[in-house]
N, C-alpha and C. Protein backbone atom coordinates (compact mmCIF):
# COMPACT_ATOMS: atom_id res chain seq x y z
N UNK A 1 -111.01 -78.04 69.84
CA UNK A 1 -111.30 -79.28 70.55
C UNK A 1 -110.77 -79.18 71.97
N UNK A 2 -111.82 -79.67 72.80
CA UNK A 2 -111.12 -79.79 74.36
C UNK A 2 -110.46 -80.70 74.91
N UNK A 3 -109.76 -80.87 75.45
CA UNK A 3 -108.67 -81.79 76.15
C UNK A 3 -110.10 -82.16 77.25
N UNK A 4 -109.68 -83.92 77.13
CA UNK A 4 -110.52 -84.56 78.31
C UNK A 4 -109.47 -85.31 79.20
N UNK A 5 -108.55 -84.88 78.99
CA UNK A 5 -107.31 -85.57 79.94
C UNK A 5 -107.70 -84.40 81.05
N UNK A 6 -107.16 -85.16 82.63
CA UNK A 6 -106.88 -84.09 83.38
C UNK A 6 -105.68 -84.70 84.54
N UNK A 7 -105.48 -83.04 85.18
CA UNK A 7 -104.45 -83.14 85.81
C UNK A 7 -104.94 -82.94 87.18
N UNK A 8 -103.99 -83.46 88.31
CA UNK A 8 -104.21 -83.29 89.41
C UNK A 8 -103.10 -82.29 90.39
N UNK A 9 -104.37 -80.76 90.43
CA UNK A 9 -103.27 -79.75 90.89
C UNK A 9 -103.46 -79.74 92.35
N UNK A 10 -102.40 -79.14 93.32
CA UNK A 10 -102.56 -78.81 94.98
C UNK A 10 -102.70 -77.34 95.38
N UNK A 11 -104.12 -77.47 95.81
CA UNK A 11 -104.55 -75.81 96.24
C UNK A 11 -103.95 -75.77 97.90
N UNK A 12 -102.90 -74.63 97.90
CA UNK A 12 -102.21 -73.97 99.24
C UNK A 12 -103.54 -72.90 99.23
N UNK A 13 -103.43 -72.82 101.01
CA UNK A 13 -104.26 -72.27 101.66
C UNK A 13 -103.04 -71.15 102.01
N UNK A 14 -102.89 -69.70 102.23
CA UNK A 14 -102.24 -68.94 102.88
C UNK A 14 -103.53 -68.06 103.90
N UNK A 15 -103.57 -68.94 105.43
CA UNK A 15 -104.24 -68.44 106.12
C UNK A 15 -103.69 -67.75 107.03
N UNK A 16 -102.65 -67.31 106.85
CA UNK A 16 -102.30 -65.80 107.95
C UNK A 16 -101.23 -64.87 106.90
N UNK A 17 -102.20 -64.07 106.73
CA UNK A 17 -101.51 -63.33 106.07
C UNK A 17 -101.47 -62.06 107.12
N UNK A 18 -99.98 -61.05 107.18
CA UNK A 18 -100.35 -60.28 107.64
C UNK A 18 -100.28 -58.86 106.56
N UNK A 19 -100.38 -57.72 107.22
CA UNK A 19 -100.41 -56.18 105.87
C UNK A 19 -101.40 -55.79 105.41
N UNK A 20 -100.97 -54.94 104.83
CA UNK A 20 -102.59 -54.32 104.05
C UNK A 20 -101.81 -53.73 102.61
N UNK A 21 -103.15 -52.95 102.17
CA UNK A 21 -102.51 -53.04 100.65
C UNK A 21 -101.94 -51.98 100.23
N UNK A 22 -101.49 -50.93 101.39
CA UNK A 22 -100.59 -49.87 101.19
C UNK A 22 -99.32 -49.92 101.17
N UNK A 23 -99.13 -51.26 102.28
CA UNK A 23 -97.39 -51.70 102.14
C UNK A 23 -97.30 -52.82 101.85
N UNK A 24 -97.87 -53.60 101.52
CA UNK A 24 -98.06 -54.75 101.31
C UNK A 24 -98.20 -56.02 102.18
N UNK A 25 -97.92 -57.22 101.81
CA UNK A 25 -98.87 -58.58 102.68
C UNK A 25 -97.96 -59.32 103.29
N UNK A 26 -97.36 -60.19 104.23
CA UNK A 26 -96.94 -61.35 104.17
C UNK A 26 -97.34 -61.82 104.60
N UNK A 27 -97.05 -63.18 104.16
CA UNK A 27 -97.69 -64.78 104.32
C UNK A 27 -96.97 -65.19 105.60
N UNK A 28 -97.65 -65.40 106.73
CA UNK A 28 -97.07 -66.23 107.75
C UNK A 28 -97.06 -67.87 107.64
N UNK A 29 -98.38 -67.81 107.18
CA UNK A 29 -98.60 -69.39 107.42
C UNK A 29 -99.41 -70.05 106.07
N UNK A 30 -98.98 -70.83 106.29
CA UNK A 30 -100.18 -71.99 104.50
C UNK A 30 -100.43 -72.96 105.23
N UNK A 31 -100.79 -74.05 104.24
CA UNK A 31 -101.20 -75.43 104.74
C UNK A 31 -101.90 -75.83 103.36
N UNK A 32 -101.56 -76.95 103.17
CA UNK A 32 -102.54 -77.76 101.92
C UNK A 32 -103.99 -78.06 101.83
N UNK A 33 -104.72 -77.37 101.31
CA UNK A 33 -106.26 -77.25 101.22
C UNK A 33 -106.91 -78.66 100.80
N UNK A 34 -106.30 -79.01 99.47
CA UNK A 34 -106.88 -80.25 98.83
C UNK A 34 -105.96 -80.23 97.55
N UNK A 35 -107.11 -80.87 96.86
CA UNK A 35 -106.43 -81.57 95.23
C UNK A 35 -107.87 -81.13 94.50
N UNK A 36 -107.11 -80.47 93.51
CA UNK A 36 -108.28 -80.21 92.48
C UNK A 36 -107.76 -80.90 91.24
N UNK A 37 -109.09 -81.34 90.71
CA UNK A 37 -108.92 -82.07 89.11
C UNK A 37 -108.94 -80.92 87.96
N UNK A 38 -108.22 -80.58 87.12
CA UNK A 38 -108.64 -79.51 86.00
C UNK A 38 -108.51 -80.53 84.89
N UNK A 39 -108.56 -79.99 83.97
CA UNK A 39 -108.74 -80.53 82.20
C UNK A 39 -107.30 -79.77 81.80
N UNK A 40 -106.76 -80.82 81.33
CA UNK A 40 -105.01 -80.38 80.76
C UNK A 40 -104.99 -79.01 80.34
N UNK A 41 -105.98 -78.54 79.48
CA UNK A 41 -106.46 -77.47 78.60
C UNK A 41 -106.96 -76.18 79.86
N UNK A 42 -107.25 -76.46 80.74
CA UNK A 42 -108.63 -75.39 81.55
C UNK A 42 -107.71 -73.81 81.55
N UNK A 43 -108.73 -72.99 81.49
CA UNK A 43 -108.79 -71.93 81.69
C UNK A 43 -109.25 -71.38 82.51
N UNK A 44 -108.08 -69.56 82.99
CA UNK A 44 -108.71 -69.16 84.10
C UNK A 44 -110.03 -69.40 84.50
N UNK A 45 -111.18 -69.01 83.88
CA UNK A 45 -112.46 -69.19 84.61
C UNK A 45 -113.07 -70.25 84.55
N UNK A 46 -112.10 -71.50 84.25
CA UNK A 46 -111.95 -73.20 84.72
C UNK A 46 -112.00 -73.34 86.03
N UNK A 47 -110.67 -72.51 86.41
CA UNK A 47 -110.11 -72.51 87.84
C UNK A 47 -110.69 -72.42 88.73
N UNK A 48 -111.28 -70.75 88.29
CA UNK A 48 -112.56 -70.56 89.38
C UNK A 48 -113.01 -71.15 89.57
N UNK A 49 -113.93 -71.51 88.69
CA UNK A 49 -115.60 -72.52 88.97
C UNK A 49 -115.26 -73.65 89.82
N UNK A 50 -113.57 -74.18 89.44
CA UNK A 50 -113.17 -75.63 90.34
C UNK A 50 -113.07 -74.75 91.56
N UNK A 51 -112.12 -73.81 92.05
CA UNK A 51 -112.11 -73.26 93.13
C UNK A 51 -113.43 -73.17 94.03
N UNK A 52 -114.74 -72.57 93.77
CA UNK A 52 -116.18 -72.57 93.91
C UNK A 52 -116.22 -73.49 94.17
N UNK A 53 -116.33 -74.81 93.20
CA UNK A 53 -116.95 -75.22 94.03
C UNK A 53 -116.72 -76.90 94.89
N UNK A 54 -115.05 -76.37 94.88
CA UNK A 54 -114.35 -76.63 96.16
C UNK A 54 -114.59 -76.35 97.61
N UNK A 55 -115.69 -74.82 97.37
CA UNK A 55 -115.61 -73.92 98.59
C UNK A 55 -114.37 -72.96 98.81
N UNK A 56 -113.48 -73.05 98.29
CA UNK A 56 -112.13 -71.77 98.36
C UNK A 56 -112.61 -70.42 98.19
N UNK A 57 -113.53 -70.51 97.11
CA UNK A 57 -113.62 -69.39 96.45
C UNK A 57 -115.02 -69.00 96.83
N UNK A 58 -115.97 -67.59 97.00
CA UNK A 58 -117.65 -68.01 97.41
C UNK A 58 -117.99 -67.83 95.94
N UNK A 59 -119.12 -68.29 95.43
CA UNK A 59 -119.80 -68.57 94.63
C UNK A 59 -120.11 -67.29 93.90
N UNK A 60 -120.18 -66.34 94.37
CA UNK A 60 -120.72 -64.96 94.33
C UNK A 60 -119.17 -64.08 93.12
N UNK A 61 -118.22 -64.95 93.98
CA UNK A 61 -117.16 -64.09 92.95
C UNK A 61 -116.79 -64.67 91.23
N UNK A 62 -116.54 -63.29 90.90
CA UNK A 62 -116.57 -63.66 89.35
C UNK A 62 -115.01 -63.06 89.10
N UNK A 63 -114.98 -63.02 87.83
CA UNK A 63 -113.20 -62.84 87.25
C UNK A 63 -112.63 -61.41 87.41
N UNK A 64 -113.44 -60.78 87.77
CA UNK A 64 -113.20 -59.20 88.10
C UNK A 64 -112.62 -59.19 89.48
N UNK A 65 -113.02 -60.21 90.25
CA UNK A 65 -113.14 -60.36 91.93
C UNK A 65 -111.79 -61.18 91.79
N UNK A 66 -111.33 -61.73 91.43
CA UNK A 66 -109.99 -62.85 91.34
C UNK A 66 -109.36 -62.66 90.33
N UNK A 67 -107.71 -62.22 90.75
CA UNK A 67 -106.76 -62.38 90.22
C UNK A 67 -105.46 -63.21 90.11
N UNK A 68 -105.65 -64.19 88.92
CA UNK A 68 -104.57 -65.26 88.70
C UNK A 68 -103.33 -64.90 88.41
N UNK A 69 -102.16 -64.75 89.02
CA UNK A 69 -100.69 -65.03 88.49
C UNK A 69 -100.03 -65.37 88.47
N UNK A 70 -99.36 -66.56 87.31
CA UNK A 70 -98.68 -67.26 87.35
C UNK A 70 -97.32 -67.12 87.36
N UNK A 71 -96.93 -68.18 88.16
CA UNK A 71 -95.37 -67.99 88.45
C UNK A 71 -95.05 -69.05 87.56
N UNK A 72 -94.59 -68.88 86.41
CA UNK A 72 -93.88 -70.27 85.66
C UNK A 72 -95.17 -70.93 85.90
N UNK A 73 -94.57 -72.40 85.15
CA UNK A 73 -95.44 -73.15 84.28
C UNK A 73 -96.13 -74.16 85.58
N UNK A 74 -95.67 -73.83 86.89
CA UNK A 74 -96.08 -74.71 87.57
C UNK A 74 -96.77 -74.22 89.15
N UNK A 75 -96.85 -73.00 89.01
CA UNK A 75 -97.93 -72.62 90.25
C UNK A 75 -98.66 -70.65 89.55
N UNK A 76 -99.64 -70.66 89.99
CA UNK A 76 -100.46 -69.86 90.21
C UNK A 76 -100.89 -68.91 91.42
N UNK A 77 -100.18 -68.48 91.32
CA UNK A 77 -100.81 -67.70 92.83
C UNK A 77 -102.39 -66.65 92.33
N UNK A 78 -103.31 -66.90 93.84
CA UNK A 78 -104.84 -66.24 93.66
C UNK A 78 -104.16 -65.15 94.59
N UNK A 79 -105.43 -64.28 93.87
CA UNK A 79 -105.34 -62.67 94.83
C UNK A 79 -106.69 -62.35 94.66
N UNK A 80 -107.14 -61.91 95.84
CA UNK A 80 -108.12 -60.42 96.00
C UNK A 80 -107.97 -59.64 94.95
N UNK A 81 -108.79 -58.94 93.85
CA UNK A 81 -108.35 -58.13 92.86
C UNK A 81 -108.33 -56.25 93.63
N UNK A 82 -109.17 -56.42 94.39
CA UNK A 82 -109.66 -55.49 94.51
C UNK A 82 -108.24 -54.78 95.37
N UNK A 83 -107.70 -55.29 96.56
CA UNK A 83 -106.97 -55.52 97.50
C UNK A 83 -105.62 -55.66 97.42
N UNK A 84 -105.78 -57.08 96.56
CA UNK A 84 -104.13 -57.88 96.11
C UNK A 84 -104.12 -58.37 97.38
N UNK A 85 -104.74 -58.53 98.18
CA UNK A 85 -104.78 -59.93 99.37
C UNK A 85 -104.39 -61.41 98.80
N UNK A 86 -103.42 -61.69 99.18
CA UNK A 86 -102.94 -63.21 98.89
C UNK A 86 -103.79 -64.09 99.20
N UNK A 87 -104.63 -64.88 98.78
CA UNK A 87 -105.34 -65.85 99.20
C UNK A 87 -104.94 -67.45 99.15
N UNK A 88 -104.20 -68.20 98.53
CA UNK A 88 -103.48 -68.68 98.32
C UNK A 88 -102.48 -69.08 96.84
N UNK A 89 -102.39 -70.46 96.49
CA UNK A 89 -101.77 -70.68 95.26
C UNK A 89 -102.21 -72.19 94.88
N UNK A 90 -102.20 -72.48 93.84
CA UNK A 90 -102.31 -73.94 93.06
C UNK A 90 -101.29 -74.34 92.69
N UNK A 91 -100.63 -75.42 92.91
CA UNK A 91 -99.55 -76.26 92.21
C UNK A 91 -99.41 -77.17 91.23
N UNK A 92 -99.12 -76.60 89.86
CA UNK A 92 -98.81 -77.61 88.85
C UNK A 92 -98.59 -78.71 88.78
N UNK A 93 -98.42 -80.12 88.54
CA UNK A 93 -97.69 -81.32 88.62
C UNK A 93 -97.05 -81.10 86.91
N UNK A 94 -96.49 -80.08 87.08
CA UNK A 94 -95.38 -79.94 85.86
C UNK A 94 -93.76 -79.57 85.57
């Protein structure tokens, strides 16, 4: 059974990242993108599709193309899979 409750998470933007993926990235700068609604229950390729079609994410990418990792029970950081480019993170209200 699916959960029809939902939660209201905060998608961070990390728009300056500097590095590449030989030495790795840092984040200069973020900023708060929006508020996404998920379903208490949602799953990674929940996320996506909300990400999409938010516009964060292009439409074109699928779960091979995006990598979710969570830090604890209350944020998610997105990556480039291909790369490991930081793209940003989602925040729990947990």
């Amino acid at each position: 059974m699916t959960s029809t409750k939902t939660i209201t998470a905060t998608l961070i933007n990390y728009f300056d990242v500097w590095g590449n993926a030989e030495e790795g990235y840092e984040i200069n700068n973020l900023c708060k993108e929006g508020e996404l609604e998920l379903r208490e229950d949602f799953r990674e390729a929940d996320l996506l599709q909300e990400l999409q079609d938010f516009g964060f994410i292009v439409e074109e990418a699928t779960m091979k193309d995006i990598t979710f990792e969570w830090a604890g029970s209350e944020m998610i950081e997105i990556y480039e899979t291909k790369t490991n480019y930081p793209l940003g993170r989602v925040e729990l209200p947990y």
